[in-house]
C-alpha atoms as a PDB file:
ATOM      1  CA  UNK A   1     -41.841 282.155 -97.361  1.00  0.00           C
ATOM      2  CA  UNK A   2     -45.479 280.855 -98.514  1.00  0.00           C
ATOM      3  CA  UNK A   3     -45.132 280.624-102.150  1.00  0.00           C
ATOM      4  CA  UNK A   4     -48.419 279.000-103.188  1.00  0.00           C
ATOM      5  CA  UNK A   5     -51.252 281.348-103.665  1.00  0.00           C
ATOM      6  CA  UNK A   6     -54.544 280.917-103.917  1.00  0.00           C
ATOM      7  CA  UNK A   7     -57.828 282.251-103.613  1.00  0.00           C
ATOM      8  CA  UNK A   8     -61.234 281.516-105.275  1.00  0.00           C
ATOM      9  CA  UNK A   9     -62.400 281.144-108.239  1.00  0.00           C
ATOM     10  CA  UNK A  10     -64.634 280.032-111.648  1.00  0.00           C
ATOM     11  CA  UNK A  11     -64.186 280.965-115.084  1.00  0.00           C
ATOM     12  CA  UNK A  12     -62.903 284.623-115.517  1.00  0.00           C
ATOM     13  CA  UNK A  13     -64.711 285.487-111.858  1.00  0.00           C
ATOM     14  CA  UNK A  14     -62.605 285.694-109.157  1.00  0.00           C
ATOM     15  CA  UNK A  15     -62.608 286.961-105.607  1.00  0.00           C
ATOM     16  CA  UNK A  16     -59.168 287.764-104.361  1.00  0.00           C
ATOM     17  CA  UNK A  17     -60.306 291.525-103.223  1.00  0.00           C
ATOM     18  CA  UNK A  18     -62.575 289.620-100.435  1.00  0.00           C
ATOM     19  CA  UNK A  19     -60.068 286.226 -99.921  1.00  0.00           C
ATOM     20  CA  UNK A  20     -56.705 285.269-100.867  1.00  0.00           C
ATOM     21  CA  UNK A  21     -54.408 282.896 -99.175  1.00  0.00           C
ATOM     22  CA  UNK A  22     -50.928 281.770 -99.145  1.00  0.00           C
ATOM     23  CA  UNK A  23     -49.441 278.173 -97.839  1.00  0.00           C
ATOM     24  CA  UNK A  24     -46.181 276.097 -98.073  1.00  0.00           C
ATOM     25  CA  UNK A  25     -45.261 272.328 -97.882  1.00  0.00           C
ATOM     26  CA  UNK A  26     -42.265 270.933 -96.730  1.00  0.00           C
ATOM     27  CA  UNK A  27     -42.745 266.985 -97.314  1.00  0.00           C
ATOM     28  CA  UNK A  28     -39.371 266.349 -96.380  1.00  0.00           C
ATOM     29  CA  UNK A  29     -39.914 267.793 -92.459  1.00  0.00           C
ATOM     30  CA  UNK A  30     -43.523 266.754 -92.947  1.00  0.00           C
ATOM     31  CA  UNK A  31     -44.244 270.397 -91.934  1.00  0.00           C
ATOM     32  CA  UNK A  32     -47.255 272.801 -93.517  1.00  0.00           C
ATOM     33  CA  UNK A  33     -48.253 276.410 -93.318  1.00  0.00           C
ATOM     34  CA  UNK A  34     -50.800 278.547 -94.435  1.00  0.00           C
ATOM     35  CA  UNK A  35     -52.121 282.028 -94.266  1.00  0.00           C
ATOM     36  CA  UNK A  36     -55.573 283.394 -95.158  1.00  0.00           C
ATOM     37  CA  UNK A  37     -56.767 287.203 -95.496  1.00  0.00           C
ATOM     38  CA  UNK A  38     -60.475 287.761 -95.485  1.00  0.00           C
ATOM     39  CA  UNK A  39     -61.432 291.398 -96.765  1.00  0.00           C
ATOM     40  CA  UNK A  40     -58.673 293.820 -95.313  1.00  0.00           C
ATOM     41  CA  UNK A  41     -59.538 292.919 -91.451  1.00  0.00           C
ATOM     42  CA  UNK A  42     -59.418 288.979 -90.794  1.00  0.00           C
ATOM     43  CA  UNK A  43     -55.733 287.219 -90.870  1.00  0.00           C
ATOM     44  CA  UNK A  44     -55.507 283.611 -89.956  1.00  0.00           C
ATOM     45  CA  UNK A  45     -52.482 281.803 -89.622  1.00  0.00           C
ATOM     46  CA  UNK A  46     -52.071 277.596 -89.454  1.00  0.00           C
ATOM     47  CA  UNK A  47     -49.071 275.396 -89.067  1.00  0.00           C
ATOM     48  CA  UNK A  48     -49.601 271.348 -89.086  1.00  0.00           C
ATOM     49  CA  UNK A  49     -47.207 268.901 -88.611  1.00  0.00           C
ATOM     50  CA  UNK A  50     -46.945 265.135 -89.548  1.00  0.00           C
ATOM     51  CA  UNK A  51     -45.790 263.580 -86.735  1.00  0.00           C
ATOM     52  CA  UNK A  52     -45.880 265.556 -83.207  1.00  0.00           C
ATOM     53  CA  UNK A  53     -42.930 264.154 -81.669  1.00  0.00           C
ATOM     54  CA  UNK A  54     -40.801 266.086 -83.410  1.00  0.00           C
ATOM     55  CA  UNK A  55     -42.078 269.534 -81.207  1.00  0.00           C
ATOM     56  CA  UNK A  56     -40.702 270.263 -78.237  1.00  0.00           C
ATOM     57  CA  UNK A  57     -42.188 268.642 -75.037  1.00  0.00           C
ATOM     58  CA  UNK A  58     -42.652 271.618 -73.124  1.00  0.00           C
ATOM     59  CA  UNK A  59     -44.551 273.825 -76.354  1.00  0.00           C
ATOM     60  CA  UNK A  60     -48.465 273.886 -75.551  1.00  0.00           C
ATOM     61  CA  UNK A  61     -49.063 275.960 -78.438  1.00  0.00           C
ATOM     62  CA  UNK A  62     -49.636 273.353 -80.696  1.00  0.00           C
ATOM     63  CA  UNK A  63     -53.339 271.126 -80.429  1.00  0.00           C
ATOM     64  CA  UNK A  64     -53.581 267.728 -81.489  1.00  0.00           C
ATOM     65  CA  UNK A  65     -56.145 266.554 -83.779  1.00  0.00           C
ATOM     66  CA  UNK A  66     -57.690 264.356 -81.468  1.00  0.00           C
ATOM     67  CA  UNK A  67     -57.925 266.799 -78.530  1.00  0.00           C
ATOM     68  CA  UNK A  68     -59.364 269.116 -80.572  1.00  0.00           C
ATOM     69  CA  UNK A  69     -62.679 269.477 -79.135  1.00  0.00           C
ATOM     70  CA  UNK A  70     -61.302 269.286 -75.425  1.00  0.00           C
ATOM     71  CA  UNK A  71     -59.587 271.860 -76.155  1.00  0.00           C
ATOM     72  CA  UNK A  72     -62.657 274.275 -76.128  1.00  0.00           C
ATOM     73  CA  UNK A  73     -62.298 273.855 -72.228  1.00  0.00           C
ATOM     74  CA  UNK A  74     -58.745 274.535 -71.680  1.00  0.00           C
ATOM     75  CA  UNK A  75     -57.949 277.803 -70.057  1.00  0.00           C
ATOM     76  CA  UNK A  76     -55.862 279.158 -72.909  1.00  0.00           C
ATOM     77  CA  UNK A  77     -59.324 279.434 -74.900  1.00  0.00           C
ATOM     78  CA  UNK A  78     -61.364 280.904 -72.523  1.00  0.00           C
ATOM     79  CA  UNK A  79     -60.317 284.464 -72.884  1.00  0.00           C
ATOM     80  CA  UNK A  80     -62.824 286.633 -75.294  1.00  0.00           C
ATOM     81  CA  UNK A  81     -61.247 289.236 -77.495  1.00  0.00           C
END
């Protein structure tokens, strides 16, 4: 489903035993996902989208650029793992 792959490197070094990540486009839906693996215990997963009236009203899931920093104070990030 993520094609791309990536992770990083210079000349002949490389570090894809400690990072490596994945991501996918769609231009058309102006849609984009990624998905990063740091050493064998850290997964993080990102979907963007273009234009944010195309999600559904009622999905809070999703945080808009601008709110981004408000968001530290919203309930749904309070909670410590």
């Amino acid at each position: 489903m993520l094609p791309e792959y990536g992770t990083l490197t210079q000349g002949e070094w490389d570090e894809r035993e400690t990072f490596e990540y994945r991501h996918a486009r769609n231009a058309k839906d102006g849609l984009f996902a990624c998905l990063a693996k740091l050493r064998r215990s850290l997964f993080v997963s990102a979907f963007a989208v273009a234009d944010a009236s195309v999600l559904p009203s009622d999905d809070d899931d999703w945080v808009i650029p601008s709110e981004l920093l408000a968001s530290i104070e919203s309930p749904r990030f309070q909670r410590k793992l």
